[in-house]
Structures are given as structure tokens and as C-alpha cells.
Protein backbone atom coordinates (compact mmCIF):
# COMPACT_ATOMS: atom_id res chain seq x y z
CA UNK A 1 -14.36 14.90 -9.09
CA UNK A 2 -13.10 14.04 -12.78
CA UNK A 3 -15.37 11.65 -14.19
CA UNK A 4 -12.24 9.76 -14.79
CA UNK A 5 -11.61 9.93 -10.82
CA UNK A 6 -15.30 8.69 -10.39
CA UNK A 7 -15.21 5.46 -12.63
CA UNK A 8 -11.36 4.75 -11.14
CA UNK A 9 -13.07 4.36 -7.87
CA UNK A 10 -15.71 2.48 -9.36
CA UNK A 11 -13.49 0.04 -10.55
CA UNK A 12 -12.19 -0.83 -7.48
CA UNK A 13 -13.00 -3.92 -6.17
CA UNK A 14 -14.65 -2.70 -2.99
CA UNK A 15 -17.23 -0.94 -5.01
CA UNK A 16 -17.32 -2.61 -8.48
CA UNK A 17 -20.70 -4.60 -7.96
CA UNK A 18 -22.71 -2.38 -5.56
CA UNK A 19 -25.85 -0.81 -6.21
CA UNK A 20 -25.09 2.37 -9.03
CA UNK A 21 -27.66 4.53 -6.83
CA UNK A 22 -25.91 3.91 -3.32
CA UNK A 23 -22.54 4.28 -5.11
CA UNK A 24 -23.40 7.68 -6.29
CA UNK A 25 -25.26 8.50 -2.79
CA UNK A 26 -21.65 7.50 -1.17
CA UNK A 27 -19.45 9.90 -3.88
CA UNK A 28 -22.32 12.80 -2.77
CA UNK A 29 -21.59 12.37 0.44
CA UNK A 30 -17.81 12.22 -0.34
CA UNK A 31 -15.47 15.11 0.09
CA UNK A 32 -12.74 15.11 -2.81
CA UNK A 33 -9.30 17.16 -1.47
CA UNK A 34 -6.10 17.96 -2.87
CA UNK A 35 -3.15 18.21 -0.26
CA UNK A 36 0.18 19.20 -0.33
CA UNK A 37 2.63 16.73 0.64
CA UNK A 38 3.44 15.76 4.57
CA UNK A 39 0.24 16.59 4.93
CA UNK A 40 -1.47 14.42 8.02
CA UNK A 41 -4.71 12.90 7.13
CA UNK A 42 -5.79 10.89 10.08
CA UNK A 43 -3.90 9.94 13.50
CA UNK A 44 -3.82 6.58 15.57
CA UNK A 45 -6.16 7.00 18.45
CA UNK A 46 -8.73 9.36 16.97
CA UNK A 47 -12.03 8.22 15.63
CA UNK A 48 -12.45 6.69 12.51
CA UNK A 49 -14.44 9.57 11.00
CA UNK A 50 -14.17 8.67 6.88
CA UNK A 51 -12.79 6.26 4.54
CA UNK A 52 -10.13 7.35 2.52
CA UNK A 53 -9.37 6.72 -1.20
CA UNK A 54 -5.91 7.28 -2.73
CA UNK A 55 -7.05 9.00 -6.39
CA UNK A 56 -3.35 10.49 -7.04
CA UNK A 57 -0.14 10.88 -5.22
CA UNK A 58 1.10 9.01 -2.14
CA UNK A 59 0.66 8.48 1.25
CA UNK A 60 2.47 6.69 3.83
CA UNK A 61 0.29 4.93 6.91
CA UNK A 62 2.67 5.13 9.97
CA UNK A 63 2.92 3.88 13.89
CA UNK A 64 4.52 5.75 16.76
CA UNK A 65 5.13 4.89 20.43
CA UNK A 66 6.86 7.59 22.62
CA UNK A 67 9.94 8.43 20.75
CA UNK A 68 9.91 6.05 18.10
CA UNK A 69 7.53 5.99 14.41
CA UNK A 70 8.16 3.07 12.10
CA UNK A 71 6.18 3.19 8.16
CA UNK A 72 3.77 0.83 8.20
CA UNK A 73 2.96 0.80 4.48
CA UNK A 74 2.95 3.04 1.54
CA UNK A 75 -0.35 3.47 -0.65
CA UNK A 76 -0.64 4.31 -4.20
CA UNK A 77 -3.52 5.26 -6.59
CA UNK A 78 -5.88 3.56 -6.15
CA UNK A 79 -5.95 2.52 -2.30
CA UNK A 80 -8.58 2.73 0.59
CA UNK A 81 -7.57 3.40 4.41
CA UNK A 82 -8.37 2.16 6.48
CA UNK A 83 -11.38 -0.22 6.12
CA UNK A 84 -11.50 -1.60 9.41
CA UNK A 85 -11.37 1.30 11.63
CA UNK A 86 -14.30 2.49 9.90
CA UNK A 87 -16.62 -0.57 9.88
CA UNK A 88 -16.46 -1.17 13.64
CA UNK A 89 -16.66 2.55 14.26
CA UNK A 90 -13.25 2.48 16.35
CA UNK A 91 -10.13 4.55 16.92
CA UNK A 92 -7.35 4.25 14.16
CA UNK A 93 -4.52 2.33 14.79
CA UNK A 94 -2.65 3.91 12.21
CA UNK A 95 -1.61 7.60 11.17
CA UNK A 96 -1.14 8.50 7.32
CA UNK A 97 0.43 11.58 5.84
CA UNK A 98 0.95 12.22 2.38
CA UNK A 99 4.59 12.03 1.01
CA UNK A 100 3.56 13.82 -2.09
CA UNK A 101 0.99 16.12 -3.09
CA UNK A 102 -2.05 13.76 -3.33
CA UNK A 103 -6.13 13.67 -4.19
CA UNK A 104 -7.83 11.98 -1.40
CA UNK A 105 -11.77 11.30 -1.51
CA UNK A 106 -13.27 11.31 1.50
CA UNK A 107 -16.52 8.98 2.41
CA UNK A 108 -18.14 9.58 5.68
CA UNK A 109 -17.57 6.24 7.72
CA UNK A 110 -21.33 6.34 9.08
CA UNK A 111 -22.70 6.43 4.80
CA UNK A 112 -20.24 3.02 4.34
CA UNK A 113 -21.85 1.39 6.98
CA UNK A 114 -25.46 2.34 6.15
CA UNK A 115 -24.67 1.10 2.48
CA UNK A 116 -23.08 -2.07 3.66
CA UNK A 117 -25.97 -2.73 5.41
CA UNK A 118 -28.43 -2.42 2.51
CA UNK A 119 -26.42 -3.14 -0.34
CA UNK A 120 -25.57 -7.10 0.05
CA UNK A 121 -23.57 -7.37 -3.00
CA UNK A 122 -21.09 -4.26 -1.30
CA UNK A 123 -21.11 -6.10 1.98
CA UNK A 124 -19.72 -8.77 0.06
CA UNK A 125 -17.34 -7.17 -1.41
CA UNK A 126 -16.20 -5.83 1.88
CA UNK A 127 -15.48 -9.35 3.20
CA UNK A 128 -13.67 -9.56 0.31
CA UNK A 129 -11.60 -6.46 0.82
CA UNK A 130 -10.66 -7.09 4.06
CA UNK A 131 -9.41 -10.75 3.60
CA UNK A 132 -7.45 -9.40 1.33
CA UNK A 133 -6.05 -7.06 3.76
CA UNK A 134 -5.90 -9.71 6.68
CA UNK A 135 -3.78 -11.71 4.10
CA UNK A 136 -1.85 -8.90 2.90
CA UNK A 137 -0.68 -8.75 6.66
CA UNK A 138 -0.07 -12.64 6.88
CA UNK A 139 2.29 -12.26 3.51
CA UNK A 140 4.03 -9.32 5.42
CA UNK A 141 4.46 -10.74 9.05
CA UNK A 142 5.86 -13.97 7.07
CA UNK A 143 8.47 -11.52 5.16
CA UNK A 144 9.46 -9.48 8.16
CA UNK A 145 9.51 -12.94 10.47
CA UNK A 146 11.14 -15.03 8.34
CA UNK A 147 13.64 -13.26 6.04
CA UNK A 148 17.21 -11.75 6.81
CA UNK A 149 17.24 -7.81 5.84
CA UNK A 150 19.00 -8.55 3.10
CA UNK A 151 16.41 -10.90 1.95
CA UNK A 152 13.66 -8.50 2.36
CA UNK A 153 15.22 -5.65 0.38
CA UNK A 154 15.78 -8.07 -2.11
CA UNK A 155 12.49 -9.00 -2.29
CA UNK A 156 11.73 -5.22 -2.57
CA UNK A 157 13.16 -4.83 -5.36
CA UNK A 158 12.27 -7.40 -6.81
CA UNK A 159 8.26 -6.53 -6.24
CA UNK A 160 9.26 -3.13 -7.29
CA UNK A 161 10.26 -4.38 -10.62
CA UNK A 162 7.76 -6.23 -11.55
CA UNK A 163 5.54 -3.23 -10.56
CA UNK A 164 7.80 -0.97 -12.82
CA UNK A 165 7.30 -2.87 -15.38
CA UNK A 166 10.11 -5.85 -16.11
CA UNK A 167 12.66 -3.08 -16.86
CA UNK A 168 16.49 -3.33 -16.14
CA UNK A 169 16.08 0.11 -13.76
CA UNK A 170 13.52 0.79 -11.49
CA UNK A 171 13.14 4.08 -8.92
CA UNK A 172 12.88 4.01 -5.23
CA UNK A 173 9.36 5.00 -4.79
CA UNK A 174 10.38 6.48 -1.63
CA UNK A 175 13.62 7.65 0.06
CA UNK A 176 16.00 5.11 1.95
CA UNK A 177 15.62 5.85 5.53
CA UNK A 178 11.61 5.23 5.11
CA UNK A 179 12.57 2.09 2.92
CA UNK A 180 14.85 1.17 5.94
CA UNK A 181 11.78 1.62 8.14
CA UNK A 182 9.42 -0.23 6.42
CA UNK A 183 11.33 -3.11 6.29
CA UNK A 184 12.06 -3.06 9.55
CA UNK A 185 15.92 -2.11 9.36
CA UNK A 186 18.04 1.02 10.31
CA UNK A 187 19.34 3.08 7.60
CA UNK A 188 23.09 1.64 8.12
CA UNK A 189 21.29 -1.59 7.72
CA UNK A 190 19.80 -1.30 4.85
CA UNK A 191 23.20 0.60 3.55
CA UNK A 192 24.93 -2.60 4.26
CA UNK A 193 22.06 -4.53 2.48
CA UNK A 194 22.23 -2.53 -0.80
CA UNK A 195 26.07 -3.62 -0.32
CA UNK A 196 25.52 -7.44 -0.45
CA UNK A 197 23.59 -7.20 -2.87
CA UNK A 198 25.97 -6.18 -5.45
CA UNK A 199 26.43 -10.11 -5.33
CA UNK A 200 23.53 -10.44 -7.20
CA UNK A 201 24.23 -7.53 -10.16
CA UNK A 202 22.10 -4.70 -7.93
CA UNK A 203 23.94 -1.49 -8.00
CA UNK A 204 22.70 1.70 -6.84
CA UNK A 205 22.82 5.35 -8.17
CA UNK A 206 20.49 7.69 -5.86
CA UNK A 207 16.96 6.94 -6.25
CA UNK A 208 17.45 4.27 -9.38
CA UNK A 209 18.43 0.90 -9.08
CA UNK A 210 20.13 -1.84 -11.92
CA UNK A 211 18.81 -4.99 -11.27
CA UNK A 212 21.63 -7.35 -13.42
CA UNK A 213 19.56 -10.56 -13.16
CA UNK A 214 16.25 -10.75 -11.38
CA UNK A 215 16.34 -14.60 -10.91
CA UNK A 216 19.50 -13.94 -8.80
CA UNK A 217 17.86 -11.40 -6.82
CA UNK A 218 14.46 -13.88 -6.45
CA UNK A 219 17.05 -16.38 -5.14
CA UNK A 220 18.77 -13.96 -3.19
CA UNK A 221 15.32 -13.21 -1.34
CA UNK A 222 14.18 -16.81 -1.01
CA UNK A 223 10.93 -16.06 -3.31
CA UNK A 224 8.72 -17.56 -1.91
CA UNK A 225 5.00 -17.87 -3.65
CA UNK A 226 3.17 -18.20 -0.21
CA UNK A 227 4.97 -15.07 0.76
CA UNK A 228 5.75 -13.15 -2.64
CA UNK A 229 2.76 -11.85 -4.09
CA UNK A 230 3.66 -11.86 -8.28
CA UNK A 231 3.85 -14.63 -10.61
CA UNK A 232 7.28 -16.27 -10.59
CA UNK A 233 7.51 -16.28 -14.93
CA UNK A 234 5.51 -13.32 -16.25
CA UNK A 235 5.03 -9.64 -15.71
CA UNK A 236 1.71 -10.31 -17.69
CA UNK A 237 -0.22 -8.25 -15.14
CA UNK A 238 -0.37 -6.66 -11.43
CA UNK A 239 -1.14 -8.76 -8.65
CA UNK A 240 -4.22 -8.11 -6.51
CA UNK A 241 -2.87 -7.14 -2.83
């Protein structure tokens, strides 16, 4: 790895405050890959044999059941996957393929839980990692439970702006029919939802989106701060997940 890559992951929360000595023992222990993209990384039912860090690119963690796959989420640079599986040495319940090419480090799941268990300060910091994932959930459960589609593509967009930057035009990260998936719509759906929401100054060319007004489209999704996860007056900085 860069020693760019290597302080990136050192920044992240999850290993910010451990021992430097057991961090560098993990990142020896680490395998550091570059894939192509729809690449699969892991699948849902096999063991949980590393953690995985996002250093460039993207991947998409997805569910299937017979006939049917839905997106679960999509991670950026700098992500883990998936925390859980690992600590309680179980099965994944999620796959993950890479959408585009992508740098993945690799930690072997058995050297995380060896340095969790001698490293208090990165134990801590795992509790902390995974309530912010368990909340993370709650804020999505609430969003997919309690909004209309149109409501949660508005609130897409509108967490994709402030992510972009505050700009008048943002990109679609990803194409529409996985959009439509992750939020839990069909493609015609979320066709239909791009439609009503030229009531709010959204239009739509391809990948980039105008957003005329971003308090209509806040309004438009309900924003809601116990389900929203970015301040509601300043693009000052990015929220923690």
C-alpha cells in the first residue's frame, strides 16, 4: 500500500486510537487488491473470512432470495464491510461486488478479533463502529418505512447534494435501476418519481441532476433530522454515518 492508503485507513474511526504496533501487525497481515469492476468480493452464506476496507472505487453490498436481488447499500472510499460478520465469526448476510474498478484491503477476520481483544482502546472503537452501523440501519428502516417513493428519492438527492458539495448539479453515483433498488422501488417507479419531482425544480439529463431549490426538495422529502443524517443550514462538513 501507498503510504497515503495506510494513514487513510488510519484515520478511520475504527482504527484511529488503537495501539500503532497492532495497527501495523493488522496492515501486515492485510492483503491490498485492485479489482476490476463487477467483481464479487464476498457472498451471503459463506464465512466471514476478512474485513474489507473500501481504499478507492465502489462497491455495492447486495441481498438475493431465489429469483430476486435488491442493493442493500453502496460504499465509498473509505468504508469497512462488514464488521459484524467478522466479529462473531459467522456467515455473511450480505454479498458485495464492485461497480467500479476498486482497491480493497483485506484484514484477516481472526487478526481483528485477536487485536480487539488486546487492544481496549480498538475494542472501543468497535462498539463505536457498530452503533453507528446499528443506527445507520434505524435511520434507513425509518426512510424506507415511513416515506412515499417519491419522498425517498427526494431525500436522495438531497443527501447526494450535500455530499457533492452544495452545487446546483449533482451526478447519479450509480445508474437508475440500482437507485430504484436501493430505495426500494421499480425502475417505472422511480421514473414516475423523477417526474413529480419536477414540482420541486428537479430535472433530469442522464446521469446529472438540477436541483432548482433544495429547501423545496427537503420539504418535498419530509426532512426529517431523526431520519436525515446532514445538518439542515450548512454544508460546513460530512456527516459521520
Amino acid at each position: 500500500m501507498r503510504p497515503d492508503d495506510k494513514r487513510l485507513v488510519r484515520d478511520l474511526e475504527l482504527f484511529r486510537d488503537m495501539d500503532k504496533d497492532r495497527f501495523d501487525g493488522l496492515l501486515n497481515a492485510a492483503f491490498f487488491q485492485r479489482f476490476p469492476e463487477r467483481v464479487e468480493l464476498i457472498k451471503e452464506g459463506e464465512p466471514a473470512d476478512f474485513l474489507h476496507i473500501v481504499i478507492d472505487g465502489t462497491v455495492e453490498l447486495f441481498a438475493a432470495l431465489d429469483d430476486r436481488e435488491s442493493t442493500m447499500t453502496m460504499l465509498t472510499p473509505v468504508s469497512t464491510f462488514i464488521l459484524a460478520a467478522v466479529l462473531k465469526d459467522a456467515v455473511y448476510l450480505m454479498s458485495a461486488r464492485t461497480r467500479t474498478r476498486a482497491s480493497v484491503l483485506m484484514i484477516p477476520a481472526q487478526n481483528v478479533r485477536n487485536a480487539m481483544a488486546e487492544d481496549p482502546a480498538f475494542a472501543r472503537s468497535i462498539v463505536g463502529e457498530l452503533a453507528n452501523c446499528y443506527r445507520g440501519v434505524v435511520r434507513n428502516q425509518k426512510n424506507l418505512k415511513l416515506r412515499t417513493g417519491v419522498e425517498r428519492l427526494a431525500s436522495f438527492l438531497a443527501h447526494q447534494q450535500f455530499r457533492q458539495g452544495g452545487g446546483e448539479k449533482i451526478q447519479l453515483p450509480i445508474d437508475k435501476k440500482t437507485l430504484a433498488s436501493m430505495l426500494g422501488m421499480t425502475p417505472e417507479n422511480l421514473s414516475r418519481s423523477f417526474s413529480v419531482l419536477r414540482h420541486s425544480g428537479v430535472t433530469v439529463d442522464g446521469p446529472t441532476i438540477t436541483i432548482g431549490s433544495i429547501d423545496d426538495l427537503k420539504e418535498t422529502a419530509r426532512h426529517a433530522p431523526l431520519i436525515d443524517n446532514f445538518p439542515d443550514s450548512t454544508h460546513a462538513k460530512k456527516p459521520k454515518r
